[in-house]
C-alpha atoms as a PDB file:
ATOM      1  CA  UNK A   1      12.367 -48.378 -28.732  1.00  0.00           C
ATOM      2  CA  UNK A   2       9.717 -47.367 -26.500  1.00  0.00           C
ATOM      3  CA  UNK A   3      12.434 -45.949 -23.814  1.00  0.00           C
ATOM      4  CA  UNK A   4      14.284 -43.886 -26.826  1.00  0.00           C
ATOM      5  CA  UNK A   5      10.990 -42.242 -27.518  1.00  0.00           C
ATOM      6  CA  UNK A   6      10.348 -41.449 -24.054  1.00  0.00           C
ATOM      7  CA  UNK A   7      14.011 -40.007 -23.878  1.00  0.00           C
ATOM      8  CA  UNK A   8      13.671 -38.301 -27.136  1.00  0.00           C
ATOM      9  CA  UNK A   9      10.617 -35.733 -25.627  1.00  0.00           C
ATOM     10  CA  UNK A  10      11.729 -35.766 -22.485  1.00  0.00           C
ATOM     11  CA  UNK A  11      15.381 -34.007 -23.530  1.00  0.00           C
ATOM     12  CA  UNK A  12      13.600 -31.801 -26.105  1.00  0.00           C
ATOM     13  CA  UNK A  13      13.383 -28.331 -25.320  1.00  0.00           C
ATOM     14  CA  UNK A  14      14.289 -24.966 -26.607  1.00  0.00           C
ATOM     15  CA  UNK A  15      18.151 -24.283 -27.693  1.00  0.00           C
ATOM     16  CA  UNK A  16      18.753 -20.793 -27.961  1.00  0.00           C
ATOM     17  CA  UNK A  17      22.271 -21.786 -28.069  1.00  0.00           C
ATOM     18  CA  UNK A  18      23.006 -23.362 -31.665  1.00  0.00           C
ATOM     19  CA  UNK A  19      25.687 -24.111 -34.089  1.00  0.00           C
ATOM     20  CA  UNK A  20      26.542 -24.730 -37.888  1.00  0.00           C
ATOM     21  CA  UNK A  21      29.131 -27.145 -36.414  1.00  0.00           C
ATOM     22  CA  UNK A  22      26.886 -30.575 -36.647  1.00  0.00           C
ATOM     23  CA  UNK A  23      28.181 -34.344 -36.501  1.00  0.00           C
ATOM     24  CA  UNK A  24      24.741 -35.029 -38.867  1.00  0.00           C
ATOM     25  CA  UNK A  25      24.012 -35.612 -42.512  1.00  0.00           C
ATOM     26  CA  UNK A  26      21.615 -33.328 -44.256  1.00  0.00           C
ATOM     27  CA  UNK A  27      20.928 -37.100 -45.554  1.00  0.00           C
ATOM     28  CA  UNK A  28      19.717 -37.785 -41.524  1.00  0.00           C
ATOM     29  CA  UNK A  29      17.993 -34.162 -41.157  1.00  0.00           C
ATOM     30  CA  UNK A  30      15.880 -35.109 -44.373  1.00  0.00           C
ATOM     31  CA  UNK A  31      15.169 -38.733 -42.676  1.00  0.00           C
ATOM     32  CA  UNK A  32      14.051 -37.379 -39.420  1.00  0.00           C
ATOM     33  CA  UNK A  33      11.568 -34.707 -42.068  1.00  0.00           C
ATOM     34  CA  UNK A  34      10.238 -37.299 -44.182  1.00  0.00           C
ATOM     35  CA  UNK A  35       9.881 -39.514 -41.638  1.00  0.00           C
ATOM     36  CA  UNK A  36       7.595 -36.891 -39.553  1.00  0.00           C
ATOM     37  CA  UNK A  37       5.811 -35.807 -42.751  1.00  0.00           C
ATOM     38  CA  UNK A  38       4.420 -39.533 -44.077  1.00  0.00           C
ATOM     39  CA  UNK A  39       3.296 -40.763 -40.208  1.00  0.00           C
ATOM     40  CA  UNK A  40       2.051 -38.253 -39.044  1.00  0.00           C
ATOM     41  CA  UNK A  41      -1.721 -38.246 -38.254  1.00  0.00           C
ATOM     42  CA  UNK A  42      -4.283 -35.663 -40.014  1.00  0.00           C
ATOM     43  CA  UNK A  43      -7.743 -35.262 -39.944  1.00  0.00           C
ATOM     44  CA  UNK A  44      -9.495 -37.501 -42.381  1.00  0.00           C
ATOM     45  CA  UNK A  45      -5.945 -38.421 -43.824  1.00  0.00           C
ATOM     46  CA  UNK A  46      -5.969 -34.839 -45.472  1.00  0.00           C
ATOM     47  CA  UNK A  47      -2.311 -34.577 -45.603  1.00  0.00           C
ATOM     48  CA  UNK A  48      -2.513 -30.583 -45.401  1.00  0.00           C
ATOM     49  CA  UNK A  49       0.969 -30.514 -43.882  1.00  0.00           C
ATOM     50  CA  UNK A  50       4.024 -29.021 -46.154  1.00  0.00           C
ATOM     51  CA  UNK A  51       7.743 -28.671 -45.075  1.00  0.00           C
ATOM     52  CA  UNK A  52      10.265 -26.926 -46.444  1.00  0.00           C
ATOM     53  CA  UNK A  53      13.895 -27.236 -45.030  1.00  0.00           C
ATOM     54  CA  UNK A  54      16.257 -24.432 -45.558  1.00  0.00           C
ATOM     55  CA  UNK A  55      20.358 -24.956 -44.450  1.00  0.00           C
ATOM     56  CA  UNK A  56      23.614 -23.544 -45.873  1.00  0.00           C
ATOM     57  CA  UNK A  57      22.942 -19.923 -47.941  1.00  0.00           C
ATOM     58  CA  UNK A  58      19.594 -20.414 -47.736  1.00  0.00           C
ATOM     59  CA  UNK A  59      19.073 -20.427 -43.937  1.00  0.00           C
ATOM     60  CA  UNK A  60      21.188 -17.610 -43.361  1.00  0.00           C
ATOM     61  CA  UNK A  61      18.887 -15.656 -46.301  1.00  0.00           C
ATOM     62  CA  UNK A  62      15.777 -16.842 -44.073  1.00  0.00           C
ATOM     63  CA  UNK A  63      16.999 -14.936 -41.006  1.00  0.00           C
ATOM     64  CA  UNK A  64      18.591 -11.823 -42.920  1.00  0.00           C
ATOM     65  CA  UNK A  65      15.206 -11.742 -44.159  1.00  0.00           C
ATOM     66  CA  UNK A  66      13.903 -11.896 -40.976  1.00  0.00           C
ATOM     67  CA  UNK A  67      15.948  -9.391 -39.627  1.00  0.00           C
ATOM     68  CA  UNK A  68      15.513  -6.899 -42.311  1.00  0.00           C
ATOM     69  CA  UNK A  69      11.438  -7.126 -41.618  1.00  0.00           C
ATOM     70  CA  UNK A  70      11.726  -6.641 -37.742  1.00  0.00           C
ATOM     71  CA  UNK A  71      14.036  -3.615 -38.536  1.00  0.00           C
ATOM     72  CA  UNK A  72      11.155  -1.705 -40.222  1.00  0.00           C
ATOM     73  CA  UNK A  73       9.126  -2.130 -37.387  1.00  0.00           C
ATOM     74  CA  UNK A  74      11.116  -2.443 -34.186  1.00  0.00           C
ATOM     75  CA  UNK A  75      12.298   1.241 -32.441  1.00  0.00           C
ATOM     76  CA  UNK A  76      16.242   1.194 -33.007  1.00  0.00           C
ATOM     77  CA  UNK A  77      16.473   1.949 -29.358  1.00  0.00           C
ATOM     78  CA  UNK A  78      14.731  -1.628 -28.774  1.00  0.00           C
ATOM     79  CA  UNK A  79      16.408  -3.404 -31.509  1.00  0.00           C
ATOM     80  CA  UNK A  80      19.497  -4.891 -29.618  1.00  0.00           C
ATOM     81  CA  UNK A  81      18.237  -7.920 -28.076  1.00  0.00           C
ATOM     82  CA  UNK A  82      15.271  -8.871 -31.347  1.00  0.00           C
ATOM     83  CA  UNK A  83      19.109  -8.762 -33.358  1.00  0.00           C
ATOM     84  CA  UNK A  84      20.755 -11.368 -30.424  1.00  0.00           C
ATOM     85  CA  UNK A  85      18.124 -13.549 -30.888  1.00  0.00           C
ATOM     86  CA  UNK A  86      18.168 -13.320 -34.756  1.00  0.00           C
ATOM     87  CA  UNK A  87      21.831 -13.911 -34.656  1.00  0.00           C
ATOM     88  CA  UNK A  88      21.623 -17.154 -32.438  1.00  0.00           C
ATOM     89  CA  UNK A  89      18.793 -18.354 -34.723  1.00  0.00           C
ATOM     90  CA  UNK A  90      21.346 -17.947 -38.050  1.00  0.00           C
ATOM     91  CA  UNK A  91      24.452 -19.731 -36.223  1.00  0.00           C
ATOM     92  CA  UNK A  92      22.468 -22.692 -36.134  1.00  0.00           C
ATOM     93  CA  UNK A  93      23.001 -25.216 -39.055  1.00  0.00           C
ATOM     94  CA  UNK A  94      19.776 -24.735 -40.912  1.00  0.00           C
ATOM     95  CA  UNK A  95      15.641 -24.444 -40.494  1.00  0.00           C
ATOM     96  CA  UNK A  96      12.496 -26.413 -40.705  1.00  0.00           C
ATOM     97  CA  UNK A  97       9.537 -24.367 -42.414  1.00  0.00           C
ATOM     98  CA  UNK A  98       6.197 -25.535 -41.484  1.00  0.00           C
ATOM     99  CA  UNK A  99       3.058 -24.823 -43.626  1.00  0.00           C
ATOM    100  CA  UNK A 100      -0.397 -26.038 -44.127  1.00  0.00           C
ATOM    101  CA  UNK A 101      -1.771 -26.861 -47.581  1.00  0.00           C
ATOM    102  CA  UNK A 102      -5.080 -23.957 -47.687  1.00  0.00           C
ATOM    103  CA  UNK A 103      -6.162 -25.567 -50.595  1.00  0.00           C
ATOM    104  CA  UNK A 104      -6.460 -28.637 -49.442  1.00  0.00           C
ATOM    105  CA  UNK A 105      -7.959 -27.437 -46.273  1.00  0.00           C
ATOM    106  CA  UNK A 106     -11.016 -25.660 -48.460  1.00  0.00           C
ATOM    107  CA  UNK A 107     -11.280 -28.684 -50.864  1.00  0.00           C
ATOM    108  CA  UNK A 108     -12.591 -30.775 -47.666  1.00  0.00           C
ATOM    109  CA  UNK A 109     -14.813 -27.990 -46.407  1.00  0.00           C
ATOM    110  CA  UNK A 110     -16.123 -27.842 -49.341  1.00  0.00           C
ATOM    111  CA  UNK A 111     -16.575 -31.897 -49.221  1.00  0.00           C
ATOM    112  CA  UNK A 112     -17.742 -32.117 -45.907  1.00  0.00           C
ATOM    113  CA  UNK A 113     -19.786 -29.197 -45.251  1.00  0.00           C
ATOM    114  CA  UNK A 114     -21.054 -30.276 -41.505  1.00  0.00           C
ATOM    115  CA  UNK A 115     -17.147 -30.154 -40.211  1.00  0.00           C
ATOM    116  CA  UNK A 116     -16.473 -26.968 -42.538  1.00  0.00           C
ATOM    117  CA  UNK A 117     -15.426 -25.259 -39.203  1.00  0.00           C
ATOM    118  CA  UNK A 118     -13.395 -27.684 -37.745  1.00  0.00           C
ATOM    119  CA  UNK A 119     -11.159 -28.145 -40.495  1.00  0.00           C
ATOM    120  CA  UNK A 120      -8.735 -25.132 -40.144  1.00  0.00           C
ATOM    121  CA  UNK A 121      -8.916 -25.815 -36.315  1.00  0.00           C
ATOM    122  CA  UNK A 122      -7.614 -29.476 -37.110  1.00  0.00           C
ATOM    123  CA  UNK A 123      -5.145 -28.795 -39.839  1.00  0.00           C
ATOM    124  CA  UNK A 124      -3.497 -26.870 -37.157  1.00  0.00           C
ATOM    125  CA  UNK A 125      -3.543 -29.163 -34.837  1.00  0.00           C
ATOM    126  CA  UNK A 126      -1.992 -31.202 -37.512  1.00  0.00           C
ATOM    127  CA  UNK A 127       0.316 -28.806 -38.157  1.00  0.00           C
ATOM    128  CA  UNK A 128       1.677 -28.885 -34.228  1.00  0.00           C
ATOM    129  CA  UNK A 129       1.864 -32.682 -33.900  1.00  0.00           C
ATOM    130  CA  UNK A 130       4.411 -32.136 -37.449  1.00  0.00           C
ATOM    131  CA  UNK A 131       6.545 -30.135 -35.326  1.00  0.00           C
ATOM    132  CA  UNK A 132       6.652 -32.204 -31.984  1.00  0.00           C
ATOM    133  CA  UNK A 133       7.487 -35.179 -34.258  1.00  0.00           C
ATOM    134  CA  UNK A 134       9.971 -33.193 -35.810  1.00  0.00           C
ATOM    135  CA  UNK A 135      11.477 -31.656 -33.010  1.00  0.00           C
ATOM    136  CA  UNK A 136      11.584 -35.076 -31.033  1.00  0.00           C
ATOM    137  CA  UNK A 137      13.298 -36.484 -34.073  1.00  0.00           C
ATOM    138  CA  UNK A 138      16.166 -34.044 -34.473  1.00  0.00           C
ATOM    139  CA  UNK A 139      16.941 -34.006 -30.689  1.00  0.00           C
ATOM    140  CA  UNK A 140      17.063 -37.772 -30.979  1.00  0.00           C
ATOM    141  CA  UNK A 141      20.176 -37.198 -33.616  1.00  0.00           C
ATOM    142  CA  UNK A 142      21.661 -35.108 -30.706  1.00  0.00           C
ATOM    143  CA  UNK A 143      20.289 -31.366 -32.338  1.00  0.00           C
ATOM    144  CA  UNK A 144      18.840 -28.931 -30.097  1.00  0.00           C
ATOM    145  CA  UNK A 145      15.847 -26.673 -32.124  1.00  0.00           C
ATOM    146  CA  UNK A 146      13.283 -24.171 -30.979  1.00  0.00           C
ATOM    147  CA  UNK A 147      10.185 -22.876 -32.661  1.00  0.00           C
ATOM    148  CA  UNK A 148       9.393 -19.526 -33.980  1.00  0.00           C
ATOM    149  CA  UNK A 149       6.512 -17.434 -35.210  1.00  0.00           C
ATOM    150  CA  UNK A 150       7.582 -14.576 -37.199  1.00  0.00           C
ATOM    151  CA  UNK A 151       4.893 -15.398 -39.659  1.00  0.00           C
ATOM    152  CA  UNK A 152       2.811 -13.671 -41.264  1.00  0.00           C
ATOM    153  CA  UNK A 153       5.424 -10.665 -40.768  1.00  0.00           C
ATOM    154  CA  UNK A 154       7.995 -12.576 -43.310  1.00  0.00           C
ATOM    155  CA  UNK A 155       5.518 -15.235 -45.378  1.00  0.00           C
ATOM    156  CA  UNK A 156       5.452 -13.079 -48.722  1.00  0.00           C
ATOM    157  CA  UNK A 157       9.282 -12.325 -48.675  1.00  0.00           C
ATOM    158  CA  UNK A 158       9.729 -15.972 -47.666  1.00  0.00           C
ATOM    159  CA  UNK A 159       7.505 -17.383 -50.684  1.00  0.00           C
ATOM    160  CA  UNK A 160       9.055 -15.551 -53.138  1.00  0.00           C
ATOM    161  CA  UNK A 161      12.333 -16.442 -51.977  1.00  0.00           C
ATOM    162  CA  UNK A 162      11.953 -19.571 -52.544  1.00  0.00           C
ATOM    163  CA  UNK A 163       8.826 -19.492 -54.977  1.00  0.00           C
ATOM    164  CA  UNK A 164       6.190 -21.086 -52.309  1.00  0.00           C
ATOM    165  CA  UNK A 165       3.283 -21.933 -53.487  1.00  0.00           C
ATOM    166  CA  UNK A 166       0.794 -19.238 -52.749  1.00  0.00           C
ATOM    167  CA  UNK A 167      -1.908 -21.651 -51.041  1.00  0.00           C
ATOM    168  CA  UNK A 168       0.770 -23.036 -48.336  1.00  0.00           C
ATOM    169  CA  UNK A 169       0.176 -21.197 -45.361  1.00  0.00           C
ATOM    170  CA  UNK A 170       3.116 -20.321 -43.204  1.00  0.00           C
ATOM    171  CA  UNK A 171       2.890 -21.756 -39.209  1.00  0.00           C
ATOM    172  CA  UNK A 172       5.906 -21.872 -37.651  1.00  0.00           C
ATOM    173  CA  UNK A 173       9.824 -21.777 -38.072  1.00  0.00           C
ATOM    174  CA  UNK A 174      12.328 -24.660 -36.187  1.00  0.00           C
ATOM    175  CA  UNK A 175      15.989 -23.452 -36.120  1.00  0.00           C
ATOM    176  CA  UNK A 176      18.235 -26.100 -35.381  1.00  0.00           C
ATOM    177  CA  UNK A 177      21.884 -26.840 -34.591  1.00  0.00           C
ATOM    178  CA  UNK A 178      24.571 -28.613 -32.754  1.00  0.00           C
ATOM    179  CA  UNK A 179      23.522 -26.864 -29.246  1.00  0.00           C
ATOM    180  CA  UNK A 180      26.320 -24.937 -27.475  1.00  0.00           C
ATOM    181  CA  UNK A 181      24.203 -23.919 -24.215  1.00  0.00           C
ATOM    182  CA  UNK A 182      22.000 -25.724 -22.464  1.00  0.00           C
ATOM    183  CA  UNK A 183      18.024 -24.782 -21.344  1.00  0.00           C
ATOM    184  CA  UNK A 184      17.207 -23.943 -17.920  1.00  0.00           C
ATOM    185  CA  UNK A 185      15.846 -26.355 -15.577  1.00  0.00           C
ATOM    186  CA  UNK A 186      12.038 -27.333 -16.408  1.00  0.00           C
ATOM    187  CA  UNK A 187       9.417 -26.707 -14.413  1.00  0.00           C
ATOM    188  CA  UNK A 188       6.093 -28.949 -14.046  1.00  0.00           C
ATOM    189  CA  UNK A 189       3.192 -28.380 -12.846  1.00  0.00           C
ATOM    190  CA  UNK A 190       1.529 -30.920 -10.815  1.00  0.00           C
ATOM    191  CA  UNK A 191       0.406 -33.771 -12.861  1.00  0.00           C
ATOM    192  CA  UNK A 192      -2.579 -34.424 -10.401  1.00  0.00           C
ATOM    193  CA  UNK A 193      -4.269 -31.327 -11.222  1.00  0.00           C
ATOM    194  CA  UNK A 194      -3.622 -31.942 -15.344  1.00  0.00           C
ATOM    195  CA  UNK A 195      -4.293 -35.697 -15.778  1.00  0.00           C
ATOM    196  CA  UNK A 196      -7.520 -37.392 -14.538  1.00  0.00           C
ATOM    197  CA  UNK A 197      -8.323 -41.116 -14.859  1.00  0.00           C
ATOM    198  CA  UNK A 198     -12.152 -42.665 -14.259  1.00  0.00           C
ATOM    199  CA  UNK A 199     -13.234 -45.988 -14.422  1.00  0.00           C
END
């Protein structure tokens, strides 16, 4: 177990390169989601995290949508590669939405006064751990995904789309897909210099 974990975020990275063409379930994509959304940690078991999961018509829409906003703002002349990337986005097979709960977030400000700050700064940090889990858990089933932040440029189109509630905050977008291209090599940094042990 502990080595298919390893391998799991090791091999995740970003697939620009995706497909509709999948050998998985929805039922398995759904797993992997719930899965992530029930075990993952949050501060003071808050729970802020929401996930919405669009495929077929639907994820196409999200990206036509997308598309459509970043023409209204994007020179025509500089258009051509924002539609590329758009387009390799929609071939994949469908995509995550990640929000966090603001209503829940104020409810425990409003609880816990002292940490009143810190809560925003922790349901996003929340919100991020959702996504690794996520991500690890689709590459596991053999999809390659990458993460997007076209929000807020889309989030009112998108909740009324799909009639989001109006306190769920949009964080991030996760296309994913059978990939048909593979990342470049990694690059690290030296460990030394970003992990320190004392005794």
């Amino acid at each position: 177990m502990t080595v298919d974990f390893y391998q799991a975020l090791k091999e995740r990275r970003s697939y620009y390169g995706i497909s509709k063409d999948v050998g998985v379930s929805e039922e398995k994509v759904k797993e992997v989601v719930e899965f992530a959304v029930k075990h993952t940690p949050s501060a003071f078991n808050s729970q802020t995290a929401r996930v919405v999961v669009l495929t077929g018509d639907a994820h196409d829409k999200l990206w036509d949508i997308t598309t459509e906003t970043l023409k209204k703002i994007v020179a025509e002349e500089n258009f051509e590669g924002t539609r590329q990337k758009l387009e390799s986005f929609q071939a994949g097979f469908g995509t995550v939405l990640f929000f966090e709960d603001e209503a829940g977030v104020r409810s425990l400000q409003e609880q816990f006064p002292l940490y009143a700050d810190n809560f925003p700064v922790w349901s996003q940090q929340s919100s991020g751990m959702h996504q690794l889990v996520v991500w690890a858990g689709l590459e596991a089933e053999g999809l390659g995904a990458s993460l997007q932040h076209y929000n807020p440029l889309i989030d009112e189109e998108v909740k009324n789309e799909w009639n989001i509630p109006s306190n769920w905050k949009l964080i991030a977008q996760m296309p994913f897909g059978k990939p048909t291209s593979q990342p470049g090599e990694k690059e690290f940094k030296p460990i030394e210099d970003r992990v320190k042990y004392f005794k």
